[in-house]
PDB file of N, CA and C in Angstrom:
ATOM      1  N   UNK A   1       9.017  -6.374 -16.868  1.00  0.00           N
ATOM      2  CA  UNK A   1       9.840  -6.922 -17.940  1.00  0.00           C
ATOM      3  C   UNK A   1      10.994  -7.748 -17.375  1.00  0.00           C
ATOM      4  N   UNK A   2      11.466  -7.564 -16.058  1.00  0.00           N
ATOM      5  CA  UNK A   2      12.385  -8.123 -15.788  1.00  0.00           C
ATOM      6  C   UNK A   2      12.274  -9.610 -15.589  1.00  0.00           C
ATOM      7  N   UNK A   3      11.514 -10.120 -15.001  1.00  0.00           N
ATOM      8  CA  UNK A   3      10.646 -11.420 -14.769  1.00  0.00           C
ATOM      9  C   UNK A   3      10.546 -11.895 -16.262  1.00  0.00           C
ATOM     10  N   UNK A   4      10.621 -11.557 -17.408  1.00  0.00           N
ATOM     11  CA  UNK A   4       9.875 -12.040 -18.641  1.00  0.00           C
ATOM     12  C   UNK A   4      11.207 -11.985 -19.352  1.00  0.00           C
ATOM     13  N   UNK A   5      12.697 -11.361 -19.213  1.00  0.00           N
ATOM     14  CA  UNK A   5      13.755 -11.828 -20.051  1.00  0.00           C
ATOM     15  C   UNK A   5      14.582 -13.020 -19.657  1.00  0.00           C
ATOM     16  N   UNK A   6      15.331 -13.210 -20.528  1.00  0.00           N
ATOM     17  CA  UNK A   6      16.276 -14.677 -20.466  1.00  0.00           C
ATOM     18  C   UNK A   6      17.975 -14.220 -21.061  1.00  0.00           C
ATOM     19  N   UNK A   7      17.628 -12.656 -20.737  1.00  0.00           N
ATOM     20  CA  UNK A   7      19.093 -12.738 -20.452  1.00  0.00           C
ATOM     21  C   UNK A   7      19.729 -11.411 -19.554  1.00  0.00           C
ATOM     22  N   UNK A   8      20.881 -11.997 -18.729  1.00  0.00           N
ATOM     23  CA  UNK A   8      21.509 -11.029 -17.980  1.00  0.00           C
ATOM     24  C   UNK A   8      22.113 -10.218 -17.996  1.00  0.00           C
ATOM     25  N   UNK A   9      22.199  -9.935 -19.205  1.00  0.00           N
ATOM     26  CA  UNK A   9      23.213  -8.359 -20.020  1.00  0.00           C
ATOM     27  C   UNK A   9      21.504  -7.363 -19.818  1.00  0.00           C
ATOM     28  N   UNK A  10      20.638  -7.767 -20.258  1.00  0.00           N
ATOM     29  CA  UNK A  10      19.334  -6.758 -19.951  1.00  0.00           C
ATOM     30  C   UNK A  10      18.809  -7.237 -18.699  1.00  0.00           C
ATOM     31  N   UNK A  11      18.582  -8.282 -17.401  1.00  0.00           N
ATOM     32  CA  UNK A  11      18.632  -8.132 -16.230  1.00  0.00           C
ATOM     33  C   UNK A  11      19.387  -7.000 -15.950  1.00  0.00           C
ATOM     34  N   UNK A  12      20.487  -6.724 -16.467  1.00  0.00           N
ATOM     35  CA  UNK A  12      21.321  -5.610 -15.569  1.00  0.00           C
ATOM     36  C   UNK A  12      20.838  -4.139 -16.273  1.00  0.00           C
ATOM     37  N   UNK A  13      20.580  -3.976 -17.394  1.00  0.00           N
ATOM     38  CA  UNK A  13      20.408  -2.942 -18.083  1.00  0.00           C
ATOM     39  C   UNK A  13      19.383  -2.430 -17.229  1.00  0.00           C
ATOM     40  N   UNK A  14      18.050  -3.212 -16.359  1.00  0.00           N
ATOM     41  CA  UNK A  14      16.751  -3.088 -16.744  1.00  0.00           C
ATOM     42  C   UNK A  14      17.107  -2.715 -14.944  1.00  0.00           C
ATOM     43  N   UNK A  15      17.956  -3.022 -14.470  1.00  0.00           N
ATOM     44  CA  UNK A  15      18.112  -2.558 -12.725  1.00  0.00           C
ATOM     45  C   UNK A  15      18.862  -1.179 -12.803  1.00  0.00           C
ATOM     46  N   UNK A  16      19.659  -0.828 -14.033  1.00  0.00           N
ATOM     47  CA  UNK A  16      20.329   0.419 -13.789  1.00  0.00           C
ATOM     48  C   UNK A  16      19.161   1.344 -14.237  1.00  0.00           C
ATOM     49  N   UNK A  17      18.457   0.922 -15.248  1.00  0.00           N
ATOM     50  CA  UNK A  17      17.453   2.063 -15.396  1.00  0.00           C
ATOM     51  C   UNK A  17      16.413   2.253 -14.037  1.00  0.00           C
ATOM     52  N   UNK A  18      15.977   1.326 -13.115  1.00  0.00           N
ATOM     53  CA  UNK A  18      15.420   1.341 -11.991  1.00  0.00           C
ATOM     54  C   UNK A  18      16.032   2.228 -11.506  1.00  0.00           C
ATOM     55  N   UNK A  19      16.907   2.522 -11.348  1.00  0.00           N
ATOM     56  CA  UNK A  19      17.959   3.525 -10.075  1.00  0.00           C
ATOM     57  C   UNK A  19      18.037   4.584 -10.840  1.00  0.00           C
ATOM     58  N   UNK A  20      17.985   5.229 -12.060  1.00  0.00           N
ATOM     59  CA  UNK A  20      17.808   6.304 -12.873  1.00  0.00           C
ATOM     60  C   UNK A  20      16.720   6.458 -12.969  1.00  0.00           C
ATOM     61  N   UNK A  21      15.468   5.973 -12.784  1.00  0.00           N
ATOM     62  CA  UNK A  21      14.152   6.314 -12.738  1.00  0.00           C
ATOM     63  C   UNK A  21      13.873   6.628 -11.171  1.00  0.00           C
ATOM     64  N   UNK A  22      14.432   5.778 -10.380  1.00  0.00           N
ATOM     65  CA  UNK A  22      14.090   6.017  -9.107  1.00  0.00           C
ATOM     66  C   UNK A  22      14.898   7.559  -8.635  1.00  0.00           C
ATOM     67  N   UNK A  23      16.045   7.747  -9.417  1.00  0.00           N
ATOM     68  CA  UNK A  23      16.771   8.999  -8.748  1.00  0.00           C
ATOM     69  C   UNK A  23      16.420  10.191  -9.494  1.00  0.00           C
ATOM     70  N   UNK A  24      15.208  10.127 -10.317  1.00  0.00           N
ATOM     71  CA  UNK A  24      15.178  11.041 -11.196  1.00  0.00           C
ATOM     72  C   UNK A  24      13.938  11.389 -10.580  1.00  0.00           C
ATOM     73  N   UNK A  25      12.839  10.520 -10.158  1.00  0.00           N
ATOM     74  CA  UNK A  25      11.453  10.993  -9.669  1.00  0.00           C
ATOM     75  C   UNK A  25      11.381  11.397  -8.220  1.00  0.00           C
ATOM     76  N   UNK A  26      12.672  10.811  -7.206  1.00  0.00           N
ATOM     77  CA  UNK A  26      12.124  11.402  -5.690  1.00  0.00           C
ATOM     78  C   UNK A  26      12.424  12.824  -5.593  1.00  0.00           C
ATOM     79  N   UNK A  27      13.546  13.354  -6.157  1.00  0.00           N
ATOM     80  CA  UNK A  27      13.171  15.029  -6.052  1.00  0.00           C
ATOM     81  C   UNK A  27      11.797  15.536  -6.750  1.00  0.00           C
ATOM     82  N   UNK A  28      11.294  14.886  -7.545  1.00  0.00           N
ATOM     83  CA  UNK A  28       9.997  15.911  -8.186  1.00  0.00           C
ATOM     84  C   UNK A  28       9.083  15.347  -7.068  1.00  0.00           C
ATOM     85  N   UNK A  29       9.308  14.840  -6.293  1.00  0.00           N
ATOM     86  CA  UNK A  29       8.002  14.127  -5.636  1.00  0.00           C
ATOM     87  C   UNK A  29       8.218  15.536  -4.521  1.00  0.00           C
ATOM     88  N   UNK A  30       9.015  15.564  -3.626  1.00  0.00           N
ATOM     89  CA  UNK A  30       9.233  16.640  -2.979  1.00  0.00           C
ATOM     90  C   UNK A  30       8.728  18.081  -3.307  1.00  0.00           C
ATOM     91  N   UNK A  31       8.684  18.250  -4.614  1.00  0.00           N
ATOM     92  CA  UNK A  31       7.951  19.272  -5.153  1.00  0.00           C
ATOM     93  C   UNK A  31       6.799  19.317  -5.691  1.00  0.00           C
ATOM     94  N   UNK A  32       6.262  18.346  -6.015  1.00  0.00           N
ATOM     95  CA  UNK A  32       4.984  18.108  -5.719  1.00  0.00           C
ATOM     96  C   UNK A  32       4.178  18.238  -4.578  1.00  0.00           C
ATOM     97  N   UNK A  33       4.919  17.762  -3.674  1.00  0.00           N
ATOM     98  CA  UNK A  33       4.071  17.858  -2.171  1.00  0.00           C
ATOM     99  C   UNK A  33       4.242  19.084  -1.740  1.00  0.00           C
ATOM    100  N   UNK A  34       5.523  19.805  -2.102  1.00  0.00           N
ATOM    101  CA  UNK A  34       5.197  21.208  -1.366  1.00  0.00           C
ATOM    102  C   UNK A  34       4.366  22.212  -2.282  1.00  0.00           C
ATOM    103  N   UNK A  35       3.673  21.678  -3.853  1.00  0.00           N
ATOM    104  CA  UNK A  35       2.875  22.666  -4.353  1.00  0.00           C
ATOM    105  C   UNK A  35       1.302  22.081  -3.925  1.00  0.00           C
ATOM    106  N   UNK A  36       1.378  20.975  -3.702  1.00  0.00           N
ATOM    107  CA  UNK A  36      -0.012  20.203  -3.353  1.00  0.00           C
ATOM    108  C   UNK A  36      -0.472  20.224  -2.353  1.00  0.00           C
ATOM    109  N   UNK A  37       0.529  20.443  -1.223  1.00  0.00           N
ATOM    110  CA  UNK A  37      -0.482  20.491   0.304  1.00  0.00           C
ATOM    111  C   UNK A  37       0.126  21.614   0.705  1.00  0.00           C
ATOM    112  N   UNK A  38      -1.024  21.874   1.561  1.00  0.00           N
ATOM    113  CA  UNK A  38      -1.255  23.256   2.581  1.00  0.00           C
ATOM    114  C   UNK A  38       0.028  23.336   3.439  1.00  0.00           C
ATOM    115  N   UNK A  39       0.532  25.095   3.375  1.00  0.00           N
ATOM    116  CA  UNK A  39       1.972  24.369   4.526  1.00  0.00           C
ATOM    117  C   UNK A  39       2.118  24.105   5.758  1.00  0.00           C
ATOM    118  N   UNK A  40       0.995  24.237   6.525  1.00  0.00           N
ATOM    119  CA  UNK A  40       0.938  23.632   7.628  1.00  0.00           C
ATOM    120  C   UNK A  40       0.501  21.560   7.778  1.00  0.00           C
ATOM    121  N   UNK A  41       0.453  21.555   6.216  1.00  0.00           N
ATOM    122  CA  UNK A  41       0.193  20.070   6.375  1.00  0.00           C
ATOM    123  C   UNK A  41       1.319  19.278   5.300  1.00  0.00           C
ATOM    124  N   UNK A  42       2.201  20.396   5.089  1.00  0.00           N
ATOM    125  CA  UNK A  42       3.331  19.492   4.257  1.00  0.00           C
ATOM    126  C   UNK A  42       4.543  18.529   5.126  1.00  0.00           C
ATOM    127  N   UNK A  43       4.529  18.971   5.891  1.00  0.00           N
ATOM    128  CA  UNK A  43       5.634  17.817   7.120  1.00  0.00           C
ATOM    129  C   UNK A  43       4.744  16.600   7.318  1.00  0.00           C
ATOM    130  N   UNK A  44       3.626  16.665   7.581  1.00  0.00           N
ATOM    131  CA  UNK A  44       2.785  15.406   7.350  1.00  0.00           C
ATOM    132  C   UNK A  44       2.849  14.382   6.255  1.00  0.00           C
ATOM    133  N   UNK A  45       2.717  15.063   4.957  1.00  0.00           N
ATOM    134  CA  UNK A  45       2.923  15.002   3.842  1.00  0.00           C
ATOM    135  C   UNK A  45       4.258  14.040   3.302  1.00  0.00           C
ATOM    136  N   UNK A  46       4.830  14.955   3.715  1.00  0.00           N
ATOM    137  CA  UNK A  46       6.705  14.425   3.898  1.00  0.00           C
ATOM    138  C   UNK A  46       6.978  13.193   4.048  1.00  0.00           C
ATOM    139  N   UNK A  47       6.514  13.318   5.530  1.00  0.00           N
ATOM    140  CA  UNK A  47       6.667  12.096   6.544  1.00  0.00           C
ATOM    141  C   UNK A  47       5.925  10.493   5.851  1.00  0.00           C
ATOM    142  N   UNK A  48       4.620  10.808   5.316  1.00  0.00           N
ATOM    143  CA  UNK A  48       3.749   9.642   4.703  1.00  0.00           C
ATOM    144  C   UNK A  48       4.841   9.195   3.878  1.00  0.00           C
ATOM    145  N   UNK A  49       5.474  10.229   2.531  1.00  0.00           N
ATOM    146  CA  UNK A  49       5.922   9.619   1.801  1.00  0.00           C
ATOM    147  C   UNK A  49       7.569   8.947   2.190  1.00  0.00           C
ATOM    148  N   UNK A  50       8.107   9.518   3.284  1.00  0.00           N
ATOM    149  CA  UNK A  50       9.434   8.916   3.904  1.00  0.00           C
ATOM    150  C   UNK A  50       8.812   7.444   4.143  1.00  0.00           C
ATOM    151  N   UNK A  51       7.317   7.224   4.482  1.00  0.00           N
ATOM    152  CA  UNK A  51       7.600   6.010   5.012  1.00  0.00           C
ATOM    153  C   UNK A  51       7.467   4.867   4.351  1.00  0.00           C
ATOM    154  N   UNK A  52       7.646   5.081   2.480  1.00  0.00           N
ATOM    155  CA  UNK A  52       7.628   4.467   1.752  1.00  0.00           C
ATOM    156  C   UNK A  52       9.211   3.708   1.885  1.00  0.00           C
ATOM    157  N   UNK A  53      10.165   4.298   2.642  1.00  0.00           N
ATOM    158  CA  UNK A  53      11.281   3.488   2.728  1.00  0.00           C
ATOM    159  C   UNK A  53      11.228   2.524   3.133  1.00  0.00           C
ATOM    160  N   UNK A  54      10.747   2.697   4.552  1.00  0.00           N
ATOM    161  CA  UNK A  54      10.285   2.107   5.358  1.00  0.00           C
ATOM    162  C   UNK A  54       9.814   0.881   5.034  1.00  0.00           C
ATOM    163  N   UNK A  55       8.348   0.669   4.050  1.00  0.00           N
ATOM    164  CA  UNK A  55       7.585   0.152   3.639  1.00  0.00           C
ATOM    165  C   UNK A  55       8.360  -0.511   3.053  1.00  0.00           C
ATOM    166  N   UNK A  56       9.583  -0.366   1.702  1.00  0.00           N
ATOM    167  CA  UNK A  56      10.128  -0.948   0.974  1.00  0.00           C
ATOM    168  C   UNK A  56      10.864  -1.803   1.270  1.00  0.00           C
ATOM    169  N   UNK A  57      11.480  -1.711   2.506  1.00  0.00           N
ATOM    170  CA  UNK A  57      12.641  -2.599   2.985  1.00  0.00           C
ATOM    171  C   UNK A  57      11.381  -3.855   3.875  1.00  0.00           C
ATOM    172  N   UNK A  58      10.525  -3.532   3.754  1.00  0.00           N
ATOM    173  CA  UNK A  58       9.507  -4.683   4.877  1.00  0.00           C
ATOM    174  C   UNK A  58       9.086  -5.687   3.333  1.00  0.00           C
ATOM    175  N   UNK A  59       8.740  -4.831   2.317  1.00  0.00           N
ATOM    176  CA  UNK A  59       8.509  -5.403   1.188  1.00  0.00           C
ATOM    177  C   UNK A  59       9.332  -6.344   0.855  1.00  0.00           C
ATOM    178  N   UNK A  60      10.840  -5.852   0.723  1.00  0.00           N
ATOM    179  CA  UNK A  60      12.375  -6.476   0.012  1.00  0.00           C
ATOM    180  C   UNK A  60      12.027  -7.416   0.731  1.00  0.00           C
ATOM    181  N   UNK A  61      11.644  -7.766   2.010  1.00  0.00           N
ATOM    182  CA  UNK A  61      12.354  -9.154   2.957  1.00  0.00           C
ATOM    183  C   UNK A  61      10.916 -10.003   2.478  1.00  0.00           C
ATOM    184  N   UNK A  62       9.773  -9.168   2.448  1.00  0.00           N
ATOM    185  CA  UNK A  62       8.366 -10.242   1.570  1.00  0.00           C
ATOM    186  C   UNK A  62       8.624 -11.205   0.569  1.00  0.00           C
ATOM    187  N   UNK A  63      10.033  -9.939  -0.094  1.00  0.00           N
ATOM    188  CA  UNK A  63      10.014 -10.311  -1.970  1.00  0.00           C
ATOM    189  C   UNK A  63      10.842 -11.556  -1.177  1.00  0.00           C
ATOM    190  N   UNK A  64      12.132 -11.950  -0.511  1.00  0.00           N
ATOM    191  CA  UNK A  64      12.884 -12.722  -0.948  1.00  0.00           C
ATOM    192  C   UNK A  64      12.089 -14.509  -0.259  1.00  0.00           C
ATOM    193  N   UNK A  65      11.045 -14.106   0.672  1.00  0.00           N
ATOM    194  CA  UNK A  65      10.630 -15.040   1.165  1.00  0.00           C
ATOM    195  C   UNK A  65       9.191 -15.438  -0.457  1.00  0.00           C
ATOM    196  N   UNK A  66       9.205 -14.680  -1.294  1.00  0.00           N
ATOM    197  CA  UNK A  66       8.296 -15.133  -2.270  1.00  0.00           C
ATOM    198  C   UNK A  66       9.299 -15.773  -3.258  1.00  0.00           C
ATOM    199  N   UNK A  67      10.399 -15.243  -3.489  1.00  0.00           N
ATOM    200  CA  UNK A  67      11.456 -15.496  -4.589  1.00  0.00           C
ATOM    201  C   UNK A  67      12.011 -17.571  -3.929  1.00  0.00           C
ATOM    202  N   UNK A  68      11.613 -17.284  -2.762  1.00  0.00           N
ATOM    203  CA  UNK A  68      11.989 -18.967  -2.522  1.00  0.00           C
ATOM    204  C   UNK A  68      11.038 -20.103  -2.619  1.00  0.00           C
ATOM    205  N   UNK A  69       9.660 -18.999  -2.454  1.00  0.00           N
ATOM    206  CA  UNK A  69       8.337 -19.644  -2.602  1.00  0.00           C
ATOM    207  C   UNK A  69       8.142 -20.369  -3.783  1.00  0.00           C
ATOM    208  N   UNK A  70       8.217 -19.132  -4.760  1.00  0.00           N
ATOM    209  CA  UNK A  70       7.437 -19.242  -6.363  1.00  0.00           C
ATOM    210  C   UNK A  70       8.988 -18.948  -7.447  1.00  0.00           C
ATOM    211  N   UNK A  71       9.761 -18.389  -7.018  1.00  0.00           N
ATOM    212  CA  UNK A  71      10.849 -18.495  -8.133  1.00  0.00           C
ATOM    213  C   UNK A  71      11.239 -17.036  -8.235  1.00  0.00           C
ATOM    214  N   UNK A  72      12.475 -16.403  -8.721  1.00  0.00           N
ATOM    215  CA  UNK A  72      12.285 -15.151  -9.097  1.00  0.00           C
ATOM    216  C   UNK A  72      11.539 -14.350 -10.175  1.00  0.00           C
ATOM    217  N   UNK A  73      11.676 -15.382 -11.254  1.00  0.00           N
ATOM    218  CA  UNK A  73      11.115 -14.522 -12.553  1.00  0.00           C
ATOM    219  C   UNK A  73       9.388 -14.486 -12.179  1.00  0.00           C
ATOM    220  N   UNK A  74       8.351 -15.376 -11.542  1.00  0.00           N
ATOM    221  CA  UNK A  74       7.199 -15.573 -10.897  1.00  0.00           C
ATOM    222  C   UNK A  74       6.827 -14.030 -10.073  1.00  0.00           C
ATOM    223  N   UNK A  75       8.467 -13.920  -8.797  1.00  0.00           N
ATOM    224  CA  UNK A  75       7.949 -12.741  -7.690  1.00  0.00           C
ATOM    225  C   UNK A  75       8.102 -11.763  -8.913  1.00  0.00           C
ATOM    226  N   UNK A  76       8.911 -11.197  -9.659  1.00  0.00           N
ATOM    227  CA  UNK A  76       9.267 -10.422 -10.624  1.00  0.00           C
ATOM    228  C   UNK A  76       7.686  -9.837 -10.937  1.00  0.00           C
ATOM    229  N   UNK A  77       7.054 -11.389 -11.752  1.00  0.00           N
ATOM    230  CA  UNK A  77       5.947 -10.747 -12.621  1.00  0.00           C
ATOM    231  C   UNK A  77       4.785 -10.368 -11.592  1.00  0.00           C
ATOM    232  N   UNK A  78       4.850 -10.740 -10.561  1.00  0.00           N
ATOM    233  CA  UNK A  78       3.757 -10.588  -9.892  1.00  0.00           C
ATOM    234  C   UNK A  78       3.575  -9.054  -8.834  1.00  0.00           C
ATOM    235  N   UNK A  79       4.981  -8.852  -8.939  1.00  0.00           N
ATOM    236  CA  UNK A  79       5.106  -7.716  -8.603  1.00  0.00           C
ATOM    237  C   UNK A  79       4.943  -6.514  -9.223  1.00  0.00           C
ATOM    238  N   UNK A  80       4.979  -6.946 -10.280  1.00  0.00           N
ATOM    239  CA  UNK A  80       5.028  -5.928 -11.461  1.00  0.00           C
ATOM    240  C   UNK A  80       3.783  -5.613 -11.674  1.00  0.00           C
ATOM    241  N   UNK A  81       3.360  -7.137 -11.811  1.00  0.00           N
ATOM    242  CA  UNK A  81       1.621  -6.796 -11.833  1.00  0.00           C
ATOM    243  C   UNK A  81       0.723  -6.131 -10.510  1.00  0.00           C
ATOM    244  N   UNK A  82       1.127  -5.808  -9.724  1.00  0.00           N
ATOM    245  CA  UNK A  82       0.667  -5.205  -8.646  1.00  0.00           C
ATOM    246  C   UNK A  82       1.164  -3.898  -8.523  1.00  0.00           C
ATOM    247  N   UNK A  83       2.073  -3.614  -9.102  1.00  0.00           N
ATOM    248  CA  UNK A  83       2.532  -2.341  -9.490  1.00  0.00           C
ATOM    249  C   UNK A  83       1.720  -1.637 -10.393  1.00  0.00           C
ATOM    250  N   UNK A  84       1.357  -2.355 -11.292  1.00  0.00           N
ATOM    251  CA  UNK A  84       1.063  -1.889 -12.857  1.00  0.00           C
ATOM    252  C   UNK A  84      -0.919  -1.421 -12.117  1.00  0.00           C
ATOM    253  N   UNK A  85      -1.121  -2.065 -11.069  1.00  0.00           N
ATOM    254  CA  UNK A  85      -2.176  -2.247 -10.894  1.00  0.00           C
ATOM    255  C   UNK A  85      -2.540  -1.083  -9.787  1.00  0.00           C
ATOM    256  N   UNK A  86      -1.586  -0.722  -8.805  1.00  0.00           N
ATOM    257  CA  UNK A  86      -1.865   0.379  -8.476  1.00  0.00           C
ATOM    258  C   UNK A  86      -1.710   1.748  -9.020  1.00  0.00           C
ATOM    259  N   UNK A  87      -0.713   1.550  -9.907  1.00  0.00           N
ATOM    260  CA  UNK A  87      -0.387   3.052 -11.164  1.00  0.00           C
ATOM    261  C   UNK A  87      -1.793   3.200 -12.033  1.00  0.00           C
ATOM    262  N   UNK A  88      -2.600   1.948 -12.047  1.00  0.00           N
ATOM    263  CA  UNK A  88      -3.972   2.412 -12.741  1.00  0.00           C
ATOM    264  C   UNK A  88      -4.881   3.212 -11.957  1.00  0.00           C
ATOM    265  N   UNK A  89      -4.844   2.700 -10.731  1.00  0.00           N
ATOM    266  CA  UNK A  89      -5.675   2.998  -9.662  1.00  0.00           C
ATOM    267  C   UNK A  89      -5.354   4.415  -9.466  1.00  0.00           C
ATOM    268  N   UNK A  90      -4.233   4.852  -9.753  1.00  0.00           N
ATOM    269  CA  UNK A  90      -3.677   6.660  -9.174  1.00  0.00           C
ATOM    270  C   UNK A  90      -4.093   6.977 -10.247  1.00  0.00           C
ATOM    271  N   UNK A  91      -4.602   6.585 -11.348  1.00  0.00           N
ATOM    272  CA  UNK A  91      -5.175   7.306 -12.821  1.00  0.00           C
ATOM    273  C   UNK A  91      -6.410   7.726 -12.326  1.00  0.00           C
ATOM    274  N   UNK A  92      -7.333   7.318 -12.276  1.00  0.00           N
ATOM    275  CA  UNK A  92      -8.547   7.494 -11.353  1.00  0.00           C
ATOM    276  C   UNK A  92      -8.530   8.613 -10.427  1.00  0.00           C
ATOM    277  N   UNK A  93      -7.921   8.409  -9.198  1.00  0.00           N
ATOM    278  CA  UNK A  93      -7.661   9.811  -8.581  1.00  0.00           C
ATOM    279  C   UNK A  93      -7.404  11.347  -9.218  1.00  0.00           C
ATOM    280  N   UNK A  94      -8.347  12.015  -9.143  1.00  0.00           N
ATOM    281  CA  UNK A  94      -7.518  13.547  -9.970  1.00  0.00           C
ATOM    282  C   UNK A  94      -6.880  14.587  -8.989  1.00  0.00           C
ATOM    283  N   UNK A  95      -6.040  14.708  -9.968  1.00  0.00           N
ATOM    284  CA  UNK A  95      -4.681  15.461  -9.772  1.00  0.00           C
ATOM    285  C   UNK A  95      -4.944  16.702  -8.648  1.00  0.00           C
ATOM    286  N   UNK A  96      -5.060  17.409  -7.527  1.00  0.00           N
ATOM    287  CA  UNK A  96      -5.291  18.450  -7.448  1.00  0.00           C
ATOM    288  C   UNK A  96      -4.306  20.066  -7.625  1.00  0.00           C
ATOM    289  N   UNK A  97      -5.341  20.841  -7.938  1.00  0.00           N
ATOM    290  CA  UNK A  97      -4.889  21.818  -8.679  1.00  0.00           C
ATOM    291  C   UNK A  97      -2.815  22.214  -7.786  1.00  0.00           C
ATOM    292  N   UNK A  98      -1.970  22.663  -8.680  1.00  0.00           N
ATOM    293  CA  UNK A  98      -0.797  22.668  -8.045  1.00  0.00           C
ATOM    294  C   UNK A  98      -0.751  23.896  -8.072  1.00  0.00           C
ATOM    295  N   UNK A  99       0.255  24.352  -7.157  1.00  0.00           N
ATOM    296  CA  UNK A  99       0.647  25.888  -6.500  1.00  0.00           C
ATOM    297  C   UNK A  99      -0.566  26.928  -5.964  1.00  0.00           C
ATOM    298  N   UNK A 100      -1.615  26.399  -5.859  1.00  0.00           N
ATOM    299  CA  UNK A 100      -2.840  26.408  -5.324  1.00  0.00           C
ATOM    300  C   UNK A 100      -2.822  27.692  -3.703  1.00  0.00           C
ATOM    301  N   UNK A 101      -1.729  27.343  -3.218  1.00  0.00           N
ATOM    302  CA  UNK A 101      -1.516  27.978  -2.069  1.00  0.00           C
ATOM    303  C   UNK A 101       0.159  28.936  -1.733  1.00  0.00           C
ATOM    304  N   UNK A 102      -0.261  29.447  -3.379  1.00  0.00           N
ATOM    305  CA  UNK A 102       1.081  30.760  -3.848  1.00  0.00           C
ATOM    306  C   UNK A 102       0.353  31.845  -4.137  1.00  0.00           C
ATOM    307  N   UNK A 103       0.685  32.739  -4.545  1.00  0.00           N
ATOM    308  CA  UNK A 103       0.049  34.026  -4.789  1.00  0.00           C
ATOM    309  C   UNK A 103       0.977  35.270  -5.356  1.00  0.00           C
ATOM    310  N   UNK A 104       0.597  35.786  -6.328  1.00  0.00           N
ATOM    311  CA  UNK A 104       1.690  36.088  -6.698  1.00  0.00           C
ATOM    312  C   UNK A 104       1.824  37.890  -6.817  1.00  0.00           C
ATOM    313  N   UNK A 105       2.666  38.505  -5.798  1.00  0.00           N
ATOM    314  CA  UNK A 105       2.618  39.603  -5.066  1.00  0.00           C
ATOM    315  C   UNK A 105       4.240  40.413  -5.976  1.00  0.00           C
ATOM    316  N   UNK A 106       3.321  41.092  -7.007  1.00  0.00           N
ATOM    317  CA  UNK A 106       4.491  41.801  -7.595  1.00  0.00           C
ATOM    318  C   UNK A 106       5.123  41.115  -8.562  1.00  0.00           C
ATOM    319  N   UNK A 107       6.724  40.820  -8.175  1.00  0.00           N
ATOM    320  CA  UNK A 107       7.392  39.687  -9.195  1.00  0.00           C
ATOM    321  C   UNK A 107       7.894  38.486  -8.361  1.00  0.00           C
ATOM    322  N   UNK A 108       7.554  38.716  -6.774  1.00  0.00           N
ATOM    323  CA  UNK A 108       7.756  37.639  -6.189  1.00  0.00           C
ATOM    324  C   UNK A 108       6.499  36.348  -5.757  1.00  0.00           C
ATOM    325  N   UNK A 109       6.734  35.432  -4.819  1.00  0.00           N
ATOM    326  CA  UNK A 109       5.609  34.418  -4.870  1.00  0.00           C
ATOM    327  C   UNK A 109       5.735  34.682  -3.553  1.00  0.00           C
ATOM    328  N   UNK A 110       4.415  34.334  -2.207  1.00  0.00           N
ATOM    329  CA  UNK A 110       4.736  34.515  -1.352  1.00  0.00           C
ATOM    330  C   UNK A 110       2.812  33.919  -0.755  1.00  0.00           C
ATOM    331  N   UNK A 111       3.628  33.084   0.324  1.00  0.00           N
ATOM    332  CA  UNK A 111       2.656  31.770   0.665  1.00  0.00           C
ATOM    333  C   UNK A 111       1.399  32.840   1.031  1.00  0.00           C
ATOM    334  N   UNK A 112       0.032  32.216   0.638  1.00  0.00           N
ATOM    335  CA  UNK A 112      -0.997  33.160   1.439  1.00  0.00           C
ATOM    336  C   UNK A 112      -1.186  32.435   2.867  1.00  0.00           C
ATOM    337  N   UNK A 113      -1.594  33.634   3.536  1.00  0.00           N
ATOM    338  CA  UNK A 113      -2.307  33.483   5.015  1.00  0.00           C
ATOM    339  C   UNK A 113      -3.516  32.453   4.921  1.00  0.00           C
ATOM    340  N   UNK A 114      -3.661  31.796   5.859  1.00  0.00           N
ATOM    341  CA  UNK A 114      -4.923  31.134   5.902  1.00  0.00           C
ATOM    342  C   UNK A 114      -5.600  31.865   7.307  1.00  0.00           C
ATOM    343  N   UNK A 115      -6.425  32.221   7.204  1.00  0.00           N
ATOM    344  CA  UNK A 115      -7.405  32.382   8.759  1.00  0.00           C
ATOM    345  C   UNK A 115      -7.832  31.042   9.224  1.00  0.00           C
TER     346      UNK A 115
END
């Protein structure tokens, strides 16, 4: 949407909600991964998704060499659309089962052993 308005009172609206969406989903992501993978494979886990920072800041310097290319509102939509396009693609993937590797001993939770 940002690419598609023509005005900068909602340019700005539409970046503060980015940073309230973004600060609202990386803690659940953290908990996701520690109900989804095995705990000897959650630091792995971790690590993949740390290197989405990583990834992002290699991206940012892509975006500004496209934003001189094709325009901003252009990188905007095209990004979006590649966004929109991998969030379909994770629809497809199914979910696997969560807390999968808890067990529940009494009234407490307590990781099972793997042999």
């Amino acid at each position: 949407m940002t690419g598609a308005i023509n005005s900068f009172a909602l340019l700005f609206v539409f970046r503060i909600l980015l940073g309230v969406f973004e600060s609202a989903f990386n803690p659940c992501a953290y908990s996701m991964i520690a109900d989804m993978f095995h705990p000897s494979q959650r630091t792995t886990a971790s690590a993949i998704f740390n290197l989405g920072i990583y990834f992002g800041g290699a991206l940012a310097s892509l975006g500004a060499f496209l934003i001189k290319q094709i325009g901003w509102r252009s990188s905007y939509k095209l990004i979006g659309a590649i966004g929109i396009g991998f969030g379909a693609c994770a629809l497809i993937v199914p979910d696997p089962e969560r807390g999968r590797f808890e067990k529940k001993k009494g009234n407490e939770l307590s990781t099972m052993k793997v042999v």
